[in-house]
PDB file of N, CA and C in Angstrom:
ATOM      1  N   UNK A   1      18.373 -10.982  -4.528  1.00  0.00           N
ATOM      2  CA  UNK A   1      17.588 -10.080  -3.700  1.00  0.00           C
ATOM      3  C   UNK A   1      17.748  -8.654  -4.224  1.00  0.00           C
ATOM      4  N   UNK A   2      16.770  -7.666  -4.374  1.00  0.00           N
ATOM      5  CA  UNK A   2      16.693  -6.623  -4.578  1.00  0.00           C
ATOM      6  C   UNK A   2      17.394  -5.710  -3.522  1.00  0.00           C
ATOM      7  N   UNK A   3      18.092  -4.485  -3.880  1.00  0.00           N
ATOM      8  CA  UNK A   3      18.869  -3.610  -3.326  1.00  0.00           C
ATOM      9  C   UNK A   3      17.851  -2.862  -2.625  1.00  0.00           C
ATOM     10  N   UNK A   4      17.890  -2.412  -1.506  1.00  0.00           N
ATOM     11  CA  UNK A   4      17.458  -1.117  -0.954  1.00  0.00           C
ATOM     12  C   UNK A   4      17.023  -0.063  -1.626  1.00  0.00           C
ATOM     13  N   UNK A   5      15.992   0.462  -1.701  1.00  0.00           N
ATOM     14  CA  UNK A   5      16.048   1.420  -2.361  1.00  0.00           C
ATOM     15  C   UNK A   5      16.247   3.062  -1.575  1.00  0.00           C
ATOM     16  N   UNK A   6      17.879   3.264  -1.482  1.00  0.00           N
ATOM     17  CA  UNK A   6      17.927   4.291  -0.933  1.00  0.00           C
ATOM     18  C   UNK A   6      18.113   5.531  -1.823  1.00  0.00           C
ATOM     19  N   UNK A   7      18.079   6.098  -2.865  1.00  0.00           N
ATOM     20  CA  UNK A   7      18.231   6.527  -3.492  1.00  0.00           C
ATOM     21  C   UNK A   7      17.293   8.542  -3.048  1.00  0.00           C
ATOM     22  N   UNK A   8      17.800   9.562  -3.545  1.00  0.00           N
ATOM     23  CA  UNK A   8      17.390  10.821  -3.215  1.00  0.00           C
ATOM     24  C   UNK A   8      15.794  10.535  -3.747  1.00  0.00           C
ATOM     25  N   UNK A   9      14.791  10.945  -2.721  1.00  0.00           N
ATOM     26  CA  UNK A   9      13.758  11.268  -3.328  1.00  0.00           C
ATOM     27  C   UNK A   9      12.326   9.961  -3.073  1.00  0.00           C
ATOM     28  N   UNK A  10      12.981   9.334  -1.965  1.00  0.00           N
ATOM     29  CA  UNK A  10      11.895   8.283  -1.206  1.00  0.00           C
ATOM     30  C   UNK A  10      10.504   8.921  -0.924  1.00  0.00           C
ATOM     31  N   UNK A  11      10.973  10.211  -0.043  1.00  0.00           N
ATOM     32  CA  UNK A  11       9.856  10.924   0.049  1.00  0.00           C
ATOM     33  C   UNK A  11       8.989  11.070  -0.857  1.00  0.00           C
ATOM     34  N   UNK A  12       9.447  11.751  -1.533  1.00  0.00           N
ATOM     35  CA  UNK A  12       8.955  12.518  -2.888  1.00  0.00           C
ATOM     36  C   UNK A  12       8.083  11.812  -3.317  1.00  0.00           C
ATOM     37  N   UNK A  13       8.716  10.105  -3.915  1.00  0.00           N
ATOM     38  CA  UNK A  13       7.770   9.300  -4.140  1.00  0.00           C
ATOM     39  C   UNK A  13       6.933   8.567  -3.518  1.00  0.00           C
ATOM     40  N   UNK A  14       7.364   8.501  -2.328  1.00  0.00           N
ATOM     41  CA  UNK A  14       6.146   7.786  -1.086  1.00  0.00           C
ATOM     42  C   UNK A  14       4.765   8.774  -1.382  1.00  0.00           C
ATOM     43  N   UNK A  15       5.071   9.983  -1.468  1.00  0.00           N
ATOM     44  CA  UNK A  15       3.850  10.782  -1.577  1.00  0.00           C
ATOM     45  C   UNK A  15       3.344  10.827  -2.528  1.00  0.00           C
ATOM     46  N   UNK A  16       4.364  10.935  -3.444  1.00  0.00           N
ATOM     47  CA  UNK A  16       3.305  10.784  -5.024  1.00  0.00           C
ATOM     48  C   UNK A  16       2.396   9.800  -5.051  1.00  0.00           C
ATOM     49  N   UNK A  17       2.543   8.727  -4.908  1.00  0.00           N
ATOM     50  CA  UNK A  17       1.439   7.439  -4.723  1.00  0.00           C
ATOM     51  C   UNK A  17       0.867   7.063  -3.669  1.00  0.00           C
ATOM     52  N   UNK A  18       0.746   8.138  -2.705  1.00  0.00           N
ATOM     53  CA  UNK A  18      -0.065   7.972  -1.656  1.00  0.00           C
ATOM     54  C   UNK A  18      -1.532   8.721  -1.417  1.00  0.00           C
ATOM     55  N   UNK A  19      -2.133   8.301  -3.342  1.00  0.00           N
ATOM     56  CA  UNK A  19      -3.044   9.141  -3.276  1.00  0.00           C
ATOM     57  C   UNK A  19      -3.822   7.983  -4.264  1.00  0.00           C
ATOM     58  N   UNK A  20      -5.217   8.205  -3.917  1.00  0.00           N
ATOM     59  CA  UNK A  20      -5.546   7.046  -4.946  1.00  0.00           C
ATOM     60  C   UNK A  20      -6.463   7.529  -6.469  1.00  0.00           C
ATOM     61  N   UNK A  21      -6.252   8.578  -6.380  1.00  0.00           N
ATOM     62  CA  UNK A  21      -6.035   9.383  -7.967  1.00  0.00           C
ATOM     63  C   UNK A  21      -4.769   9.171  -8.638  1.00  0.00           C
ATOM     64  N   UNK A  22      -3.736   8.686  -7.909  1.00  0.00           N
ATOM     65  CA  UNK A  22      -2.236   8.897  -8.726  1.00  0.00           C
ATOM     66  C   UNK A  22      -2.218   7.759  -8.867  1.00  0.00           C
ATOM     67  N   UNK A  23      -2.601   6.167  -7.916  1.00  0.00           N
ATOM     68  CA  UNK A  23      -2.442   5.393  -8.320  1.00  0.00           C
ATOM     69  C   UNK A  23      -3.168   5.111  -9.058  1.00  0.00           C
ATOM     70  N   UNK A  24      -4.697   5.237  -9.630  1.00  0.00           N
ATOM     71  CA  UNK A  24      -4.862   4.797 -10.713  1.00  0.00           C
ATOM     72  C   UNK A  24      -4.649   5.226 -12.167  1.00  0.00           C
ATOM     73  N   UNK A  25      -4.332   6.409 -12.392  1.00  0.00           N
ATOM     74  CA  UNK A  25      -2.884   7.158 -13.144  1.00  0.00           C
ATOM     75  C   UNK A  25      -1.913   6.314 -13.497  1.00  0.00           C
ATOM     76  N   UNK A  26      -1.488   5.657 -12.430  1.00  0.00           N
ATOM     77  CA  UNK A  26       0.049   4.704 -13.086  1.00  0.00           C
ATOM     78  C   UNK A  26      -0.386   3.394 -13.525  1.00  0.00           C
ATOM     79  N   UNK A  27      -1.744   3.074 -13.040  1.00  0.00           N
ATOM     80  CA  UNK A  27      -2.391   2.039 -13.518  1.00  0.00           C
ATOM     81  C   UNK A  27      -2.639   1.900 -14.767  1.00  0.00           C
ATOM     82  N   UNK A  28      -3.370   2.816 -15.536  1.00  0.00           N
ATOM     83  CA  UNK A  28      -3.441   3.130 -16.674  1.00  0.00           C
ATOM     84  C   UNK A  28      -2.773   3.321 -17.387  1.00  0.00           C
ATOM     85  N   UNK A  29      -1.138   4.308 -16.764  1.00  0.00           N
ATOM     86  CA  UNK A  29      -0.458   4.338 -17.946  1.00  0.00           C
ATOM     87  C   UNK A  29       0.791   2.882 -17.881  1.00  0.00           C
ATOM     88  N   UNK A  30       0.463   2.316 -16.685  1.00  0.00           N
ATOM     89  CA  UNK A  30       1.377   0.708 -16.829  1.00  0.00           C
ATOM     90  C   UNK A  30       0.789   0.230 -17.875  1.00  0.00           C
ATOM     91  N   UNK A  31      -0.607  -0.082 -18.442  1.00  0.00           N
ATOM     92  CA  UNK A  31      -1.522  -0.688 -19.424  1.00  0.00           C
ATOM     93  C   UNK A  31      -0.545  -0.282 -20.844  1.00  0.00           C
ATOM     94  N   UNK A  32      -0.276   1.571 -20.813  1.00  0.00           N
ATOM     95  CA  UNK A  32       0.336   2.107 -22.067  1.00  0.00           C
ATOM     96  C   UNK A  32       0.193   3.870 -21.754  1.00  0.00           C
ATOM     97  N   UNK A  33       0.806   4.078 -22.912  1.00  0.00           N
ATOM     98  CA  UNK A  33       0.980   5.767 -22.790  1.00  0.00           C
ATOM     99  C   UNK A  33      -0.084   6.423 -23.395  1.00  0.00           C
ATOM    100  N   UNK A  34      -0.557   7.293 -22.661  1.00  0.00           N
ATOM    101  CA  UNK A  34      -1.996   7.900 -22.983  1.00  0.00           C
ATOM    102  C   UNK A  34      -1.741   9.637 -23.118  1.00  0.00           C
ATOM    103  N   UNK A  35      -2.573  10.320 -24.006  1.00  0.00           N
ATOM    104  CA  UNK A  35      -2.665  11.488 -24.165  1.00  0.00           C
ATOM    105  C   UNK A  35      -3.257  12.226 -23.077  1.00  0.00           C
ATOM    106  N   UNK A  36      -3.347  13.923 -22.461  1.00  0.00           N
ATOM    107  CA  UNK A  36      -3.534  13.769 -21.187  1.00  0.00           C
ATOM    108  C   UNK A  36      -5.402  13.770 -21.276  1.00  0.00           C
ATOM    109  N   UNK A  37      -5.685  14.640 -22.762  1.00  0.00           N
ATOM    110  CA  UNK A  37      -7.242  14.467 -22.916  1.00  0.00           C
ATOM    111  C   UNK A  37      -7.899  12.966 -22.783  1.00  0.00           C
ATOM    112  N   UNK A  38      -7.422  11.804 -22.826  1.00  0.00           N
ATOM    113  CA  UNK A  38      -7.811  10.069 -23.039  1.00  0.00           C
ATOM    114  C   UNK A  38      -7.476   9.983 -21.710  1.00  0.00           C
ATOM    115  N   UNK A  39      -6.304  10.363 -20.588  1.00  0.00           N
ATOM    116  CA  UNK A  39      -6.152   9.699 -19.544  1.00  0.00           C
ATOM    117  C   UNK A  39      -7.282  10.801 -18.507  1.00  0.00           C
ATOM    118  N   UNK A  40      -7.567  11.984 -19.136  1.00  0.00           N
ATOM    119  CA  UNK A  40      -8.818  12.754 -17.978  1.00  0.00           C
ATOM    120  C   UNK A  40     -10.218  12.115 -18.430  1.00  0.00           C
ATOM    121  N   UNK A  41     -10.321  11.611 -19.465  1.00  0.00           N
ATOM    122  CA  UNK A  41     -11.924  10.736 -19.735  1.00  0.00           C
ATOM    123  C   UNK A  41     -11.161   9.583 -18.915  1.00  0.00           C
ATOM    124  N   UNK A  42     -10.574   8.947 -18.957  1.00  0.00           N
ATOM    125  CA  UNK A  42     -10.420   7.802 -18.440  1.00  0.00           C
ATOM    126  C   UNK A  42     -10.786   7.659 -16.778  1.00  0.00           C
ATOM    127  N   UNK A  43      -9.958   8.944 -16.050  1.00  0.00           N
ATOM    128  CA  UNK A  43     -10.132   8.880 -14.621  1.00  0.00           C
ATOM    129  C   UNK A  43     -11.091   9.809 -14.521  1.00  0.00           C
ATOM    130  N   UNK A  44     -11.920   9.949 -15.250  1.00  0.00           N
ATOM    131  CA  UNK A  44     -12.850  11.205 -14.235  1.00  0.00           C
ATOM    132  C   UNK A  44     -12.894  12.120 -13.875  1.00  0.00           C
ATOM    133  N   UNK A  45     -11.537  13.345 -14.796  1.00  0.00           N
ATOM    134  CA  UNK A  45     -11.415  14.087 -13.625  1.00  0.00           C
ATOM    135  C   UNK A  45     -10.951  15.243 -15.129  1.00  0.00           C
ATOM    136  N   UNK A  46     -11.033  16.638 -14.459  1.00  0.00           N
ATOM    137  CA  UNK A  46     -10.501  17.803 -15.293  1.00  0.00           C
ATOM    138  C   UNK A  46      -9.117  17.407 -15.596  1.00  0.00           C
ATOM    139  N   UNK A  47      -8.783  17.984 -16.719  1.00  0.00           N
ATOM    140  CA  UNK A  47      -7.286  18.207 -17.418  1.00  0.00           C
ATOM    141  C   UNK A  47      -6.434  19.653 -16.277  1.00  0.00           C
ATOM    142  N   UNK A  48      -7.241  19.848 -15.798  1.00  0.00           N
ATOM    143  CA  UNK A  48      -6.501  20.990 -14.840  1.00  0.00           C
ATOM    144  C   UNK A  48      -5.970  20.140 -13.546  1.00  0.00           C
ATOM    145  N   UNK A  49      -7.387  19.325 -13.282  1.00  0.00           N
ATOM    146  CA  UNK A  49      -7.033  18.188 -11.815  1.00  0.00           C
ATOM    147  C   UNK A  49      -5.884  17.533 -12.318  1.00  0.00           C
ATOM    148  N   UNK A  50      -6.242  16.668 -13.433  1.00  0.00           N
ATOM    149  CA  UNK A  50      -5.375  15.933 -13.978  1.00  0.00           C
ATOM    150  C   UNK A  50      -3.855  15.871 -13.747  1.00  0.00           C
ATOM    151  N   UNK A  51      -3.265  18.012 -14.497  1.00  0.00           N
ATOM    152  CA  UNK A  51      -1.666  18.185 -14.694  1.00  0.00           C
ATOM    153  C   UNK A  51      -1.530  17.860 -13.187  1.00  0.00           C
ATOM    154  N   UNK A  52      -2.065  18.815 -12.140  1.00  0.00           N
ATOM    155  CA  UNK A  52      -1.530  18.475 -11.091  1.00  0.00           C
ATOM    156  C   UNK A  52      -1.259  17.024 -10.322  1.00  0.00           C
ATOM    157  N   UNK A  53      -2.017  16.199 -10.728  1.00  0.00           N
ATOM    158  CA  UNK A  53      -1.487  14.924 -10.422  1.00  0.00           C
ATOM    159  C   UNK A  53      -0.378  14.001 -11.148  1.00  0.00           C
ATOM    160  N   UNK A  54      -0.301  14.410 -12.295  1.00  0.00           N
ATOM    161  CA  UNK A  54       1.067  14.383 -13.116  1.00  0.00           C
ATOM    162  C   UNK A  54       1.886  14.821 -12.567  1.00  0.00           C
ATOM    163  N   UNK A  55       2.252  16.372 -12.664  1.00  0.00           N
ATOM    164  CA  UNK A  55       2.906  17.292 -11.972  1.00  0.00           C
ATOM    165  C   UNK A  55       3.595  16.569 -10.541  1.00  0.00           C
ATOM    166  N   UNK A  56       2.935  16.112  -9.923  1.00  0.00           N
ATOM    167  CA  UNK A  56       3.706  15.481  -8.694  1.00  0.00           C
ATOM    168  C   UNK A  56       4.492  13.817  -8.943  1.00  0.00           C
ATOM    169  N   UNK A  57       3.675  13.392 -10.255  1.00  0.00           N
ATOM    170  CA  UNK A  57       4.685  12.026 -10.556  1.00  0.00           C
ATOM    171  C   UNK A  57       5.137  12.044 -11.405  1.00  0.00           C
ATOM    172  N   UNK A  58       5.612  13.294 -12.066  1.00  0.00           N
ATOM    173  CA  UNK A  58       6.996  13.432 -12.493  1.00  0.00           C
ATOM    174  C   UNK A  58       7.719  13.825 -11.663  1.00  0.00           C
ATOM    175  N   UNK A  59       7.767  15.149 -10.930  1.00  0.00           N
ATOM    176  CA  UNK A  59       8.461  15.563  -9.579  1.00  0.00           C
ATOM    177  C   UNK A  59       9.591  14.413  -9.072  1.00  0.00           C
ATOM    178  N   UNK A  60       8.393  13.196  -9.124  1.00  0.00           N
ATOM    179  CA  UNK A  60       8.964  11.992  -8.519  1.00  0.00           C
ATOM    180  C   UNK A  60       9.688  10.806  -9.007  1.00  0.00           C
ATOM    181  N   UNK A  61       9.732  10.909 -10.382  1.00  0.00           N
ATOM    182  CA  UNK A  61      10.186  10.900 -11.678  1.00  0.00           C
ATOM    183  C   UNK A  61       9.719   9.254 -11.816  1.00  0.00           C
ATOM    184  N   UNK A  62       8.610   9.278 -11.576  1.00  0.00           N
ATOM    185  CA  UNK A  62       7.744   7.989 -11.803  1.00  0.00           C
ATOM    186  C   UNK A  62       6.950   7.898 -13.425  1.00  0.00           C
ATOM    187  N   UNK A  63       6.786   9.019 -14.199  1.00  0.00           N
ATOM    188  CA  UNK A  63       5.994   9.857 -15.039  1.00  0.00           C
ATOM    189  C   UNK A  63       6.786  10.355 -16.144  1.00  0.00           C
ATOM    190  N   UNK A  64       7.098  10.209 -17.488  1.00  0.00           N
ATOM    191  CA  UNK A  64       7.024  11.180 -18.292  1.00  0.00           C
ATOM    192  C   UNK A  64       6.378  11.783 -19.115  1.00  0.00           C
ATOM    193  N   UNK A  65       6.020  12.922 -19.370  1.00  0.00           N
ATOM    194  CA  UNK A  65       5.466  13.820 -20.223  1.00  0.00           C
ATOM    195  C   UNK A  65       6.441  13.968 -21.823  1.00  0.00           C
ATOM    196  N   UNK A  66       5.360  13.875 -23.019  1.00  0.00           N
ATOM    197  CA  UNK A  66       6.130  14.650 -24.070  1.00  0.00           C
ATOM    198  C   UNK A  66       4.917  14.410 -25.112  1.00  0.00           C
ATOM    199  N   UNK A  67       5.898  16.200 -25.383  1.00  0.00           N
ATOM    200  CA  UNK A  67       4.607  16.801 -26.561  1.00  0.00           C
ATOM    201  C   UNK A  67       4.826  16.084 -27.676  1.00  0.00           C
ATOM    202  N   UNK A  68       3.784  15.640 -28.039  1.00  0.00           N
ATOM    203  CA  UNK A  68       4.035  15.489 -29.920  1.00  0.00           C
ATOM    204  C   UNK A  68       2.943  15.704 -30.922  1.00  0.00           C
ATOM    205  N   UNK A  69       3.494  16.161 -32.282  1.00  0.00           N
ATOM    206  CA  UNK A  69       2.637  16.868 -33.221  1.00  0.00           C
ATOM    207  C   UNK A  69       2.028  15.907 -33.409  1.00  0.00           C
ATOM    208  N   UNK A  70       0.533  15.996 -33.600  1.00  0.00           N
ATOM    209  CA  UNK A  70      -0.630  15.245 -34.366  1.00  0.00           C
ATOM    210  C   UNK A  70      -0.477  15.574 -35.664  1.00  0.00           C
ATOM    211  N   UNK A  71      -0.731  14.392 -36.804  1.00  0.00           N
ATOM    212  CA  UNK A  71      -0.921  14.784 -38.227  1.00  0.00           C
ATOM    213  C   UNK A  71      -1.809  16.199 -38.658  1.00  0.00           C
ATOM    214  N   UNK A  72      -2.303  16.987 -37.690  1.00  0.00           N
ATOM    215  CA  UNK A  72      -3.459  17.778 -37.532  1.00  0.00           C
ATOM    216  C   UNK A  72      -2.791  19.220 -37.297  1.00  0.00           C
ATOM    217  N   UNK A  73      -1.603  18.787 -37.191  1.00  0.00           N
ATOM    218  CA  UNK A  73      -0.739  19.752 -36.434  1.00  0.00           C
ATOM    219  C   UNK A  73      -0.917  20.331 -35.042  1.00  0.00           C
ATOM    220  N   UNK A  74      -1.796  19.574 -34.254  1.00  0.00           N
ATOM    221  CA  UNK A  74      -2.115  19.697 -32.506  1.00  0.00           C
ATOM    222  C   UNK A  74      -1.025  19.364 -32.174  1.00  0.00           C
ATOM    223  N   UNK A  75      -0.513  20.089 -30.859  1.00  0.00           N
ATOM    224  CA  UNK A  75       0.095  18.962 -30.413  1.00  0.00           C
ATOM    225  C   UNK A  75      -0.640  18.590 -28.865  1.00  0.00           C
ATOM    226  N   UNK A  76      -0.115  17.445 -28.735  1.00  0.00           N
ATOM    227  CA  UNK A  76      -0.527  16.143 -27.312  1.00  0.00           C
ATOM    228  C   UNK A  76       0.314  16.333 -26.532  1.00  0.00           C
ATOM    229  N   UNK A  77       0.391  16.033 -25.045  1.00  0.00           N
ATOM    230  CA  UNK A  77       1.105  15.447 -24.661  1.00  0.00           C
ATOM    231  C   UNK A  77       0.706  14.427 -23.966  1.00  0.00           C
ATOM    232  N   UNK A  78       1.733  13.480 -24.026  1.00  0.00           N
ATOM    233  CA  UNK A  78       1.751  12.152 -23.817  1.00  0.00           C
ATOM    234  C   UNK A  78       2.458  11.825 -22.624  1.00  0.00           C
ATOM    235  N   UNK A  79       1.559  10.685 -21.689  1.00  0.00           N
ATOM    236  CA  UNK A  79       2.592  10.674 -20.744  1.00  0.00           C
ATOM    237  C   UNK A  79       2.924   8.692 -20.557  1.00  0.00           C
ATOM    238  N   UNK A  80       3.899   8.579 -20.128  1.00  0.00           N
ATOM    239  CA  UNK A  80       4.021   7.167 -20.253  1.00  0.00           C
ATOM    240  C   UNK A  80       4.751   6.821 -18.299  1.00  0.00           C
ATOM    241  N   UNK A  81       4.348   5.552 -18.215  1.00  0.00           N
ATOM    242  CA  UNK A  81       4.998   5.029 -16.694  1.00  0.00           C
ATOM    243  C   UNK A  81       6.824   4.994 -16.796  1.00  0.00           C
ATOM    244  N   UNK A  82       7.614   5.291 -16.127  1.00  0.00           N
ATOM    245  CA  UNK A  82       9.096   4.562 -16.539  1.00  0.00           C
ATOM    246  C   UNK A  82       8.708   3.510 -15.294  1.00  0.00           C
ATOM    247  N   UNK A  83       9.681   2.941 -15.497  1.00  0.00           N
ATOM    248  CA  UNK A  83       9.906   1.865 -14.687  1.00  0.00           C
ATOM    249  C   UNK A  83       9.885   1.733 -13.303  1.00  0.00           C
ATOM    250  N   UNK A  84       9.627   1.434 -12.186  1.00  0.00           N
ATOM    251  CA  UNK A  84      10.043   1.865 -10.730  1.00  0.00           C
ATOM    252  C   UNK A  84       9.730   0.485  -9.885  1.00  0.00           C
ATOM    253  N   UNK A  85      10.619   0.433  -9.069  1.00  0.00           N
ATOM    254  CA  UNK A  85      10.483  -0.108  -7.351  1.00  0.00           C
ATOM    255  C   UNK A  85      10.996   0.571  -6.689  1.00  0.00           C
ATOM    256  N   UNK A  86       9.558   0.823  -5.695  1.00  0.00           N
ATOM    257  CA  UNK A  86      10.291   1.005  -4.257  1.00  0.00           C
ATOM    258  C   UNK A  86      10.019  -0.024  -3.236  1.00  0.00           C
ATOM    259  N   UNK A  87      11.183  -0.591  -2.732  1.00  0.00           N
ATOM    260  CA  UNK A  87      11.728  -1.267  -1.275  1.00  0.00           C
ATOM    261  C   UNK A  87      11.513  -0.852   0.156  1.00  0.00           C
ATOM    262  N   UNK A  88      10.688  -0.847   0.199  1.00  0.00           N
ATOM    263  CA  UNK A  88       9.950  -0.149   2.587  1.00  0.00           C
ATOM    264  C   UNK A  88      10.657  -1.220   3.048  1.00  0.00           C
ATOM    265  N   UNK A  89      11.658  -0.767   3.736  1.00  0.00           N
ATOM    266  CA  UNK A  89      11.937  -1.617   5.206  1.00  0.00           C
ATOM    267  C   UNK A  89      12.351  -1.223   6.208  1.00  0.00           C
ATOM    268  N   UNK A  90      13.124  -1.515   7.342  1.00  0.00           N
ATOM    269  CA  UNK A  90      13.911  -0.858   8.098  1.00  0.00           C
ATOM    270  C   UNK A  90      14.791  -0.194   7.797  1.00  0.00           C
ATOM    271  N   UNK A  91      15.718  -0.472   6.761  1.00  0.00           N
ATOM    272  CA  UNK A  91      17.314  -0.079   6.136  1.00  0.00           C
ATOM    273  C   UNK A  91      16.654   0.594   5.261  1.00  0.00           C
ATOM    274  N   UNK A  92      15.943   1.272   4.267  1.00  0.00           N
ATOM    275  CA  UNK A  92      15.598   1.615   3.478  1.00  0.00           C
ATOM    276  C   UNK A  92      14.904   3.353   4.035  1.00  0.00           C
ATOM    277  N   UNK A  93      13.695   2.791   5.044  1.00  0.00           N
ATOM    278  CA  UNK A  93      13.278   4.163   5.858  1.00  0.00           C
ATOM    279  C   UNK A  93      14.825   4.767   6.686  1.00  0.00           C
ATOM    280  N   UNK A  94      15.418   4.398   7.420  1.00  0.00           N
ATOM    281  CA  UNK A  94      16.490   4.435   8.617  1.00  0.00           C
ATOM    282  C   UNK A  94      17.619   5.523   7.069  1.00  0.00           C
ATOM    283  N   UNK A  95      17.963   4.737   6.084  1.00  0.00           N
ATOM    284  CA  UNK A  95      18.431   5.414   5.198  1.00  0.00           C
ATOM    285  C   UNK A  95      17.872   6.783   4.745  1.00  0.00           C
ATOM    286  N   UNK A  96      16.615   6.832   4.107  1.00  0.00           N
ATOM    287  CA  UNK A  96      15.933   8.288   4.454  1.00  0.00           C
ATOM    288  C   UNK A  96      16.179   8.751   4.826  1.00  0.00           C
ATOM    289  N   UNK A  97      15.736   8.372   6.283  1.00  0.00           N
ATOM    290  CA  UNK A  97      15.837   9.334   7.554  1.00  0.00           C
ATOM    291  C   UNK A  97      16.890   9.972   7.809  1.00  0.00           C
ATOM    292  N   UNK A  98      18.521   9.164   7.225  1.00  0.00           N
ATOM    293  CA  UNK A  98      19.518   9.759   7.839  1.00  0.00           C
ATOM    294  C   UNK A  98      19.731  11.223   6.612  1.00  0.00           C
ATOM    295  N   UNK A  99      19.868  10.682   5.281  1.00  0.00           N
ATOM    296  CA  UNK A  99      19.702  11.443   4.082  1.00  0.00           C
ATOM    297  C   UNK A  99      19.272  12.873   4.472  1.00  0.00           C
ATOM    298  N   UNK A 100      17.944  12.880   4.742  1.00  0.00           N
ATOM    299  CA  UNK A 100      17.002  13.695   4.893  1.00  0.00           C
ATOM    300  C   UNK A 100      17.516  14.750   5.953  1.00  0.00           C
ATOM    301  N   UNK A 101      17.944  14.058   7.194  1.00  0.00           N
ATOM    302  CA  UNK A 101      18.513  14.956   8.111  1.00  0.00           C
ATOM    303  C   UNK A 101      20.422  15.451   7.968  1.00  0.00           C
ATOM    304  N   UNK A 102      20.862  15.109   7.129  1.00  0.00           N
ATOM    305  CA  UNK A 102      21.765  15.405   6.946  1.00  0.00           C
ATOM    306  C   UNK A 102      21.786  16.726   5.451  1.00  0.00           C
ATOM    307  N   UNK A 103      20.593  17.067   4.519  1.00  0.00           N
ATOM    308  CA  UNK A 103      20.319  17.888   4.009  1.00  0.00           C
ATOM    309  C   UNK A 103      19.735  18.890   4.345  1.00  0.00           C
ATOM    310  N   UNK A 104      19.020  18.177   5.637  1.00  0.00           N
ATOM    311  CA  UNK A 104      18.515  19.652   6.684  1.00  0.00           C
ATOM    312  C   UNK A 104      19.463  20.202   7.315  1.00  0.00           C
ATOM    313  N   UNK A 105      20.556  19.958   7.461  1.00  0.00           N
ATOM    314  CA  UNK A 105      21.791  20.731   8.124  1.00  0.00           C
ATOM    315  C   UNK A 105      22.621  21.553   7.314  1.00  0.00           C
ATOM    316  N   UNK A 106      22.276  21.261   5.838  1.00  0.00           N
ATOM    317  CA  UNK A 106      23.214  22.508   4.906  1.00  0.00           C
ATOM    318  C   UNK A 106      22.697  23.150   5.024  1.00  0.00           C
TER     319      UNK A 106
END
């Protein structure tokens, strides 16, 4: 059985993928790692819309970004999926919750 996932940052990522621009973002880059000009033709959307939806799934550290030189000497950046589960349950939210309110008190 899989562990709980209580770990810092439930939030963070509950929200990152609670958008359905971001999920099809991780969709694409689950397929493979895409440049961010190939993944904004891909979804439809500006390279400006785009960072910001990156921008929040890395935050969430669902996402990495990295530049690299083109034979052209451009450089790209590239972003690829890492790995992730998250676990919703009782013990898992209840964990949050306590987390969360115990960082609101420092």
């Amino acid at each position: 059985m899989t562990e709980p996932d209580t770990a810092p940052g439930l939030t963070t990522r509950l929200a990152a993928i609670a958008s359905p621009q971001r999920m099809r973002i991780i969709a694409l880059l689950a397929e493979e790692r895409l440049h961010v000009s190939e993944l904004a033709r891909r979804v439809g959307m500006s390279r400006a819309l785009l960072y910001m939806h990156l921008a929040k799934l890395e935050e969430a550290g669902l996402v990495t970004g990295t530049l690299e030189l083109a034979e052209d000497g451009k450089a790209h950046k590239y972003y690829s999926l890492n790995p992730f589960e998250i676990l919703i349950n009782t013990e898992t939210l209840a964990a949050e919750a306590a987390r969360e309110h115990t960082e609101g008190e420092s």
